[in-house]
Structures are given as C-alpha cells and as structure tokens.
PDB file of N, CA and C in Angstrom:
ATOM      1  N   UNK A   1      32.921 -65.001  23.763  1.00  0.00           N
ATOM      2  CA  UNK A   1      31.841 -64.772  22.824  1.00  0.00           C
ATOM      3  C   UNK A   1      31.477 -66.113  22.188  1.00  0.00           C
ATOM      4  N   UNK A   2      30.257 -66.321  21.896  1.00  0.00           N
ATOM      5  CA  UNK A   2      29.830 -67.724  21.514  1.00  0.00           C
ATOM      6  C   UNK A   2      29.001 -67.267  20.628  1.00  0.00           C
ATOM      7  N   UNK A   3      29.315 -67.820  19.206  1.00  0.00           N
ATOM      8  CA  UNK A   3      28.884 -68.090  17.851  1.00  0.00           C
ATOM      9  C   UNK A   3      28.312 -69.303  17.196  1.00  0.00           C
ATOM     10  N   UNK A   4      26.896 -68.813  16.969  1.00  0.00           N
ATOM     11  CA  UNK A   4      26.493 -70.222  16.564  1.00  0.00           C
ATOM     12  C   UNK A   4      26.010 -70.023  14.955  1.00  0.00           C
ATOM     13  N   UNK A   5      26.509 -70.837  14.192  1.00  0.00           N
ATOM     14  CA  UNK A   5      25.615 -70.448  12.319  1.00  0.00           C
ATOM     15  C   UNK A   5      24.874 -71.695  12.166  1.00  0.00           C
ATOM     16  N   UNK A   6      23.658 -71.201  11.858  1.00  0.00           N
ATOM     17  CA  UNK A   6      22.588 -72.095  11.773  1.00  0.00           C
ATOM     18  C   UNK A   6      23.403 -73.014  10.222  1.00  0.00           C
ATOM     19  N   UNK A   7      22.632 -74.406  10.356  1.00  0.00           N
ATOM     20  CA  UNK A   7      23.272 -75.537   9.196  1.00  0.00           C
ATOM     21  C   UNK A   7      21.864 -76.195   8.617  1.00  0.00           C
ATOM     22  N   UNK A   8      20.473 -75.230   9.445  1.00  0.00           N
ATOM     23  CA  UNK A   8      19.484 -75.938   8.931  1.00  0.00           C
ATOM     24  C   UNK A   8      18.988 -75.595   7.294  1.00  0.00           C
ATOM     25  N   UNK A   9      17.493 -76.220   6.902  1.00  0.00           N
ATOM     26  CA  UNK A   9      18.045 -76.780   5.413  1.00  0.00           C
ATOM     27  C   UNK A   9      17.768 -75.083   4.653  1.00  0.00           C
ATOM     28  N   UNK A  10      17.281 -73.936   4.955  1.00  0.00           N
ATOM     29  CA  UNK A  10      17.429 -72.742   4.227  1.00  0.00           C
ATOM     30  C   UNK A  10      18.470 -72.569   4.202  1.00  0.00           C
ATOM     31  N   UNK A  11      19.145 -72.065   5.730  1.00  0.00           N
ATOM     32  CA  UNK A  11      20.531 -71.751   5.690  1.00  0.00           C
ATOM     33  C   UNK A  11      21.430 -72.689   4.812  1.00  0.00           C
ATOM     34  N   UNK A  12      21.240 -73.785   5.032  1.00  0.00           N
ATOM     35  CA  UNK A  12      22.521 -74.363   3.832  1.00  0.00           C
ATOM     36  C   UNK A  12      21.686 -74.319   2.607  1.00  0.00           C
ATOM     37  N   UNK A  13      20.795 -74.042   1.792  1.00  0.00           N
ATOM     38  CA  UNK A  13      20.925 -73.653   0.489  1.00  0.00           C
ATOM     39  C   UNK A  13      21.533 -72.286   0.250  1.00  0.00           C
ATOM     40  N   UNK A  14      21.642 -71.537   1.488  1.00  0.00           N
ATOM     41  CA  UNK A  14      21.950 -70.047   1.256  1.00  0.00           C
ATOM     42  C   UNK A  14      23.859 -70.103   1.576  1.00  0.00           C
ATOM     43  N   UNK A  15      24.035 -71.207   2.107  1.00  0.00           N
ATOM     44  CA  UNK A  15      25.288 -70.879   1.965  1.00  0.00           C
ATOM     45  C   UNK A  15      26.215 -71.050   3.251  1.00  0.00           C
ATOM     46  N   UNK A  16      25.311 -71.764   4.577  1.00  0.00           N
ATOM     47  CA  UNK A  16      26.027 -71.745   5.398  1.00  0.00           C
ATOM     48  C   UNK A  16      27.030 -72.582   5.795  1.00  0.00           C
ATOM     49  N   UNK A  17      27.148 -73.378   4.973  1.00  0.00           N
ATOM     50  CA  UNK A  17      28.799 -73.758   5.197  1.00  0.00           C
ATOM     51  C   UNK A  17      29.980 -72.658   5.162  1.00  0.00           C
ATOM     52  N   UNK A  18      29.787 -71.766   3.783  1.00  0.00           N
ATOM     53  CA  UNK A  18      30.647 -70.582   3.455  1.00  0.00           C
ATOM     54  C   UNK A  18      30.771 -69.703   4.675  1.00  0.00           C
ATOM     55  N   UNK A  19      29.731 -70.019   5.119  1.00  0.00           N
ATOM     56  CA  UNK A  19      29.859 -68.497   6.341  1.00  0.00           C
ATOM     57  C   UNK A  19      30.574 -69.392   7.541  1.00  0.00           C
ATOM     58  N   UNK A  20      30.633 -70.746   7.696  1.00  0.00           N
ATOM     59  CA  UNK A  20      30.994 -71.349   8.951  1.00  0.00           C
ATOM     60  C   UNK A  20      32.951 -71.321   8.654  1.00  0.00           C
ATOM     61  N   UNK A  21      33.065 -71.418   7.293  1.00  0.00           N
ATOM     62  CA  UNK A  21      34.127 -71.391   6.761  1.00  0.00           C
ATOM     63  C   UNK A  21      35.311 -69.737   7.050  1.00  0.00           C
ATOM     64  N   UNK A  22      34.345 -69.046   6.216  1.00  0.00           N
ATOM     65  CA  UNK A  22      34.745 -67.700   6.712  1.00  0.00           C
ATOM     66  C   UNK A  22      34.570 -67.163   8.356  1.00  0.00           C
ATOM     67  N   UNK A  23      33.905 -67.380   9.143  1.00  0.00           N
ATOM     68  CA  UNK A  23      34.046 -67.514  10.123  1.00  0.00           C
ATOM     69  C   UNK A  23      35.476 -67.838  10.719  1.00  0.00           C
ATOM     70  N   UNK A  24      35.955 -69.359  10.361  1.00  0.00           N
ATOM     71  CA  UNK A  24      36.852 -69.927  11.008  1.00  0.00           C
ATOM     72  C   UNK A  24      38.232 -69.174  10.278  1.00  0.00           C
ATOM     73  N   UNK A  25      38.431 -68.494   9.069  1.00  0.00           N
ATOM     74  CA  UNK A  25      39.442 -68.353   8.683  1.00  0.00           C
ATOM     75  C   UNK A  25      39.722 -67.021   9.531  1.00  0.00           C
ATOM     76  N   UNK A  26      38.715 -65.883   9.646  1.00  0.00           N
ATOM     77  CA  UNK A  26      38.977 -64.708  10.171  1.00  0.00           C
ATOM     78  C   UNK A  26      39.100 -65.017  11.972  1.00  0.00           C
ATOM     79  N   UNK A  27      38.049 -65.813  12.684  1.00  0.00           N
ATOM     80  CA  UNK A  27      38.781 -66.404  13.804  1.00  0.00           C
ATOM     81  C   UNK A  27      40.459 -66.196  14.297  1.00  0.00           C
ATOM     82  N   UNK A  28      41.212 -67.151  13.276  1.00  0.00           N
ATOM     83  CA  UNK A  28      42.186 -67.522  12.754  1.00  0.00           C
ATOM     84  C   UNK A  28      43.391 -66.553  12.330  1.00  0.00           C
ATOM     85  N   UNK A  29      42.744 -65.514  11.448  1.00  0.00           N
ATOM     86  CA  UNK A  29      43.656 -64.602  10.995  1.00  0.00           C
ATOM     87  C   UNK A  29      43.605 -63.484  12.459  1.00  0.00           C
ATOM     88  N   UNK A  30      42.300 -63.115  12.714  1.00  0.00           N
ATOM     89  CA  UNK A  30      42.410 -62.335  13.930  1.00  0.00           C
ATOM     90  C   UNK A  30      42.574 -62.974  15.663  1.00  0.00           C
ATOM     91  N   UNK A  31      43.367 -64.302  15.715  1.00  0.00           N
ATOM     92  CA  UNK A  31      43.746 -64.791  16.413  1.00  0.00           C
ATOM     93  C   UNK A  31      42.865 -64.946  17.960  1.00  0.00           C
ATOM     94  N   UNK A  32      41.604 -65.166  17.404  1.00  0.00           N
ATOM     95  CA  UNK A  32      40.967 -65.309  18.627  1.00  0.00           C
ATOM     96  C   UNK A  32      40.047 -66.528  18.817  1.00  0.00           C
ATOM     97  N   UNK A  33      41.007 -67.511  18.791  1.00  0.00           N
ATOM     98  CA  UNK A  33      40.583 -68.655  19.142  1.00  0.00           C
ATOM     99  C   UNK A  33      40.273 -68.819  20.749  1.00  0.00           C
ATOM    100  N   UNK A  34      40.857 -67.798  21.548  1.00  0.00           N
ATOM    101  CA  UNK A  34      40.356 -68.077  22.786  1.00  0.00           C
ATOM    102  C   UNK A  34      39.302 -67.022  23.449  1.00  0.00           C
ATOM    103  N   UNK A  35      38.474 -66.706  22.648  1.00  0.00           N
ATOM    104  CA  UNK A  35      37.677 -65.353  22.666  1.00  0.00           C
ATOM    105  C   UNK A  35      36.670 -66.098  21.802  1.00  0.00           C
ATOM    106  N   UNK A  36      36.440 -66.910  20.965  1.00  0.00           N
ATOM    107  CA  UNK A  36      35.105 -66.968  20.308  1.00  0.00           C
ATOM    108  C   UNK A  36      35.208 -68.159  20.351  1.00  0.00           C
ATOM    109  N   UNK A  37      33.949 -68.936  20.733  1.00  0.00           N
ATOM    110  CA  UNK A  37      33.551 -70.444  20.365  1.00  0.00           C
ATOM    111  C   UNK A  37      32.504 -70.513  19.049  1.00  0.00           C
ATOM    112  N   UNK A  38      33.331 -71.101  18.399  1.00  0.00           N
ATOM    113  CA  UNK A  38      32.094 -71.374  17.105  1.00  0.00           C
ATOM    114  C   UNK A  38      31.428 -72.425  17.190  1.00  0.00           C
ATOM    115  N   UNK A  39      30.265 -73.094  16.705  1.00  0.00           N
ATOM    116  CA  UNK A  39      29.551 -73.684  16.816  1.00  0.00           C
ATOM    117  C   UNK A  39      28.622 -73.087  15.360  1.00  0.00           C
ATOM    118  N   UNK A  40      28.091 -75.099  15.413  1.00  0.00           N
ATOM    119  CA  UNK A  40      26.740 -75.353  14.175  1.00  0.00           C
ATOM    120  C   UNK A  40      25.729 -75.303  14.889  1.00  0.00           C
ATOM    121  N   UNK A  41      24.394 -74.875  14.637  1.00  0.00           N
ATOM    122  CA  UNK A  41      22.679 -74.893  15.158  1.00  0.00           C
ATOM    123  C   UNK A  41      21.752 -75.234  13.836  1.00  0.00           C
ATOM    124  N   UNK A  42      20.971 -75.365  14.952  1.00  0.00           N
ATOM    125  CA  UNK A  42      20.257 -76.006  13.851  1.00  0.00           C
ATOM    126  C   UNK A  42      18.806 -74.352  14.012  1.00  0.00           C
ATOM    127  N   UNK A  43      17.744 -74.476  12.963  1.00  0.00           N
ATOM    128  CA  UNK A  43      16.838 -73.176  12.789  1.00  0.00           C
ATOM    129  C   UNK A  43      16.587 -72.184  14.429  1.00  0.00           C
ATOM    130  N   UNK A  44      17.396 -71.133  13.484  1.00  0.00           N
ATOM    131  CA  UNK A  44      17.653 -70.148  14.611  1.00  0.00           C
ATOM    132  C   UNK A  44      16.284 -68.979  14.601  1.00  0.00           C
ATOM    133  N   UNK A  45      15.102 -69.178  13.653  1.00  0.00           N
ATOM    134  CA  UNK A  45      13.813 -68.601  13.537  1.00  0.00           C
ATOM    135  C   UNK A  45      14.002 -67.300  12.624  1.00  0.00           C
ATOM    136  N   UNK A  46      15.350 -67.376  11.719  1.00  0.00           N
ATOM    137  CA  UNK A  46      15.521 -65.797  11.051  1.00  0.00           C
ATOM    138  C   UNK A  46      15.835 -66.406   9.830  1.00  0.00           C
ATOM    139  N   UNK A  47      15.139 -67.054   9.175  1.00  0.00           N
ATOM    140  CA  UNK A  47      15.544 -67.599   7.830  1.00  0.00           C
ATOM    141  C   UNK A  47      15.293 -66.678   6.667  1.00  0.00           C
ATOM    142  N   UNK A  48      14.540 -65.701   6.547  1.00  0.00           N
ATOM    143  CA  UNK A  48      14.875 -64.506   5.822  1.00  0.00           C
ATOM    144  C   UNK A  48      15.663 -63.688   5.484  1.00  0.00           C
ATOM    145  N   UNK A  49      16.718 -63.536   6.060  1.00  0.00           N
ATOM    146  CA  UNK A  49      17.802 -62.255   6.403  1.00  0.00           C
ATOM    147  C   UNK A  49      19.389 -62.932   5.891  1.00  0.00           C
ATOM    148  N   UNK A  50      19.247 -63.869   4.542  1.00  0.00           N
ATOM    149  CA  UNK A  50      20.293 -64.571   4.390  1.00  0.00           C
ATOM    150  C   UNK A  50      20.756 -65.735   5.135  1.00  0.00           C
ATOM    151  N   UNK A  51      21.717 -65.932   5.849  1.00  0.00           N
ATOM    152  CA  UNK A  51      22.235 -67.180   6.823  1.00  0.00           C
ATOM    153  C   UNK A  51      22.306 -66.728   8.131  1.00  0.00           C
ATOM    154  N   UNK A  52      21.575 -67.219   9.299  1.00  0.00           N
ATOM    155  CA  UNK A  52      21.361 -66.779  10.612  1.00  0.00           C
ATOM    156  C   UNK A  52      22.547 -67.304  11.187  1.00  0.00           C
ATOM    157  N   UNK A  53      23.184 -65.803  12.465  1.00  0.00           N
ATOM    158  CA  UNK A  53      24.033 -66.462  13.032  1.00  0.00           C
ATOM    159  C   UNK A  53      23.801 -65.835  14.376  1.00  0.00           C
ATOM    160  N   UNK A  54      23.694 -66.396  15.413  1.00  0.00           N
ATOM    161  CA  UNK A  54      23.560 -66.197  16.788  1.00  0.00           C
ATOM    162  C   UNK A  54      24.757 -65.700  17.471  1.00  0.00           C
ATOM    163  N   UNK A  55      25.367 -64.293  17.797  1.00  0.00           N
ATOM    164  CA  UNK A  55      26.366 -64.007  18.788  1.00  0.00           C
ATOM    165  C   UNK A  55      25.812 -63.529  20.212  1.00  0.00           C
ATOM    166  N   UNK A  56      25.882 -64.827  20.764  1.00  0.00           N
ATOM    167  CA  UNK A  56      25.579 -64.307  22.442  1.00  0.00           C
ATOM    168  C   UNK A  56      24.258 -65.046  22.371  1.00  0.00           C
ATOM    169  N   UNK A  57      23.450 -63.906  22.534  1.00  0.00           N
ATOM    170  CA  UNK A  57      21.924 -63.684  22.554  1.00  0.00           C
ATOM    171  C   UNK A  57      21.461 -62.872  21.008  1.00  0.00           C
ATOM    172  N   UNK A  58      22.222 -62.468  20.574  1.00  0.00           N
ATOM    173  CA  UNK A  58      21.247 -61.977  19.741  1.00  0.00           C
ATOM    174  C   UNK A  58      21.424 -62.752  17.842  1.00  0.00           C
ATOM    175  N   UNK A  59      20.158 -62.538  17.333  1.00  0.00           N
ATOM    176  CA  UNK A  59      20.358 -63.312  16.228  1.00  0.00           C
ATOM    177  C   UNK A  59      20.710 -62.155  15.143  1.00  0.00           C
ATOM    178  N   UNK A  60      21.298 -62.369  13.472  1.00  0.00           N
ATOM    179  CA  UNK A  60      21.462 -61.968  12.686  1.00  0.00           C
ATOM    180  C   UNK A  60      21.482 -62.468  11.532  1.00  0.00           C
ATOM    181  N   UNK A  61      21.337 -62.109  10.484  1.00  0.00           N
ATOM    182  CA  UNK A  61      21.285 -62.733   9.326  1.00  0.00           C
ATOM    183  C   UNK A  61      22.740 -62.112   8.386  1.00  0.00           C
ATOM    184  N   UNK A  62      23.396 -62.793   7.779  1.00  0.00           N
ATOM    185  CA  UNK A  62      24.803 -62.480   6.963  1.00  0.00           C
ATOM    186  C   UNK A  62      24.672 -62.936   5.797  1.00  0.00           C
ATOM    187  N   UNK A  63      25.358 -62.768   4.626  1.00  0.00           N
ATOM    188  CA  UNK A  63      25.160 -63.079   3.212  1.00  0.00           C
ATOM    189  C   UNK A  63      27.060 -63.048   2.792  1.00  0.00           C
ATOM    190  N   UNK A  64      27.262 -63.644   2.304  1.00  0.00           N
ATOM    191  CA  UNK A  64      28.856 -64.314   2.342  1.00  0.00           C
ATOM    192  C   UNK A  64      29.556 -62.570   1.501  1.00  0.00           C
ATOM    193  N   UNK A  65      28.955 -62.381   0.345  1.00  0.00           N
ATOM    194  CA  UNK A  65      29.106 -60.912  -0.140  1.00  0.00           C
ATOM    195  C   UNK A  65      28.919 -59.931   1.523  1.00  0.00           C
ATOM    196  N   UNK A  66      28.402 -59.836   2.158  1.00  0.00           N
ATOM    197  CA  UNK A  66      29.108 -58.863   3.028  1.00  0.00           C
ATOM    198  C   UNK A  66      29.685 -59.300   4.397  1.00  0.00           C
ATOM    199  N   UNK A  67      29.849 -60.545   4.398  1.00  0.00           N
ATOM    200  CA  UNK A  67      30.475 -61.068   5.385  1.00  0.00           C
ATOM    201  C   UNK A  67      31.807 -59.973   6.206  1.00  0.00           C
ATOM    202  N   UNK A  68      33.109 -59.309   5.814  1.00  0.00           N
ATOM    203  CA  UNK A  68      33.591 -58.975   6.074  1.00  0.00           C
ATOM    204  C   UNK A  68      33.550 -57.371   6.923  1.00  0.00           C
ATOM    205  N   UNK A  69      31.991 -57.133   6.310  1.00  0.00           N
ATOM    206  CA  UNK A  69      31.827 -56.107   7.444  1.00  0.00           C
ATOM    207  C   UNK A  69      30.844 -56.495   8.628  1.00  0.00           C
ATOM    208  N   UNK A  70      30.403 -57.175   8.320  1.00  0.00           N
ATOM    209  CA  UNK A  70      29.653 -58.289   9.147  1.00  0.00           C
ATOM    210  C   UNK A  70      30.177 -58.794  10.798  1.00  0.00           C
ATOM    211  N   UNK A  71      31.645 -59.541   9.966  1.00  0.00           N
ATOM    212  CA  UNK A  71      32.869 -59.747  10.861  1.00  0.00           C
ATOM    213  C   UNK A  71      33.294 -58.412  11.775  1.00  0.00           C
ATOM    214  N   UNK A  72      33.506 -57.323  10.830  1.00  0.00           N
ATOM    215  CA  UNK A  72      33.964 -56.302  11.652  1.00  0.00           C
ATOM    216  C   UNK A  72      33.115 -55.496  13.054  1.00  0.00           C
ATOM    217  N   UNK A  73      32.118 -55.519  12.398  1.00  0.00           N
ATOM    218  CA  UNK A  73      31.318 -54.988  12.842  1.00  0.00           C
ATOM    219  C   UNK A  73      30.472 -55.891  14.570  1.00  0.00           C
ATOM    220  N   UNK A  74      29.972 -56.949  14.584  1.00  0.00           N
ATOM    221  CA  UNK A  74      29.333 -57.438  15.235  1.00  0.00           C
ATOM    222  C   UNK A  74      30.268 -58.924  15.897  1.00  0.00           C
ATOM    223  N   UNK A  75      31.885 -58.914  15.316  1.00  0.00           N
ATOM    224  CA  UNK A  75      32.643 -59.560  16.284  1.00  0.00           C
ATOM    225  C   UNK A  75      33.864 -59.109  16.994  1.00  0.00           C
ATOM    226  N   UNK A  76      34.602 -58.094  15.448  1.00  0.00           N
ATOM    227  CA  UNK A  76      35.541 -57.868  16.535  1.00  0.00           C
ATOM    228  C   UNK A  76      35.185 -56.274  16.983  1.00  0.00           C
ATOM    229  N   UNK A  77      34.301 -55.504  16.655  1.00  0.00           N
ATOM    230  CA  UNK A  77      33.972 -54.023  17.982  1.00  0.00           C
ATOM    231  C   UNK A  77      33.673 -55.001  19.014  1.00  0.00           C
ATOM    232  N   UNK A  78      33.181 -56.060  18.890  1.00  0.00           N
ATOM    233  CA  UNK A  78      31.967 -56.266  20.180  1.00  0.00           C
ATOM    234  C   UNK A  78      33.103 -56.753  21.258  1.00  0.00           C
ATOM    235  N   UNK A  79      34.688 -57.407  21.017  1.00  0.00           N
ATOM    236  CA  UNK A  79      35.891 -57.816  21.532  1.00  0.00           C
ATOM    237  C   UNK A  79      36.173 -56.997  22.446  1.00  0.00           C
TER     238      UNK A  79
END
C-alpha cells in the first residue's frame, strides 16, 4: 500500500506534518512497515476536505481530531 500526505502550502497550515507524524507512529505501533510506503506530495487537488492523503489511487481528506478512525478505517481494513 502506498501513502502519500500532501506537504503543500494549505495542507501544512492545516496540519500536515501532524498527520505525516501520526501516520508514522501507527505504521509503527501496527507493525507494518513492510505493507505501507509513506511518502510526502506535493497538491494532491483536495485542499478542502482538511489534509489530503492519497492511498493507492484514491484521494482523501483527514483532520488530525479524527485521524484514528481514519487510520482504521481506510488502512488497516484495506490490509
């Protein structure tokens, strides 16, 4: 699975370092460093929807407050 969080300049007023952060810790805790490549992008065209993050093909928008179902939901079902 390949993860990309946009770092362009909406997304980082909205916060996307936090989400590249949380990203890497749950990675980490759910031990799938060899199952997800993370990666920075630059404007992923969804700058409305909070901080855009690309899994695969498809885009999404996340907000650090619901990050954790976020995670659940659209990385590890998709495992």
């Amino acid at each position: 699975m390949e993860i990309s969080v946009c770092v362009g300049s909406s997304c980082h007023l909205k916060g996307s370092y936090d989400i590249i952060t949380l990203m890497k810790e749950n990675i980490e805790k759910y031990h799938l460093e060899d199952k997800v490549n993370l990666k920075a992008a630059f404007c992923l065209g969804n700058c409305t929807n909070g901080v855009s993050v690309k899994i695969d093909d498809q885009v999404l928008g996340v907000k650090a407050d619901a990050f954790d179902a976020f995670f659940e939901e659209h990385v590890l079902k998709a495992l």
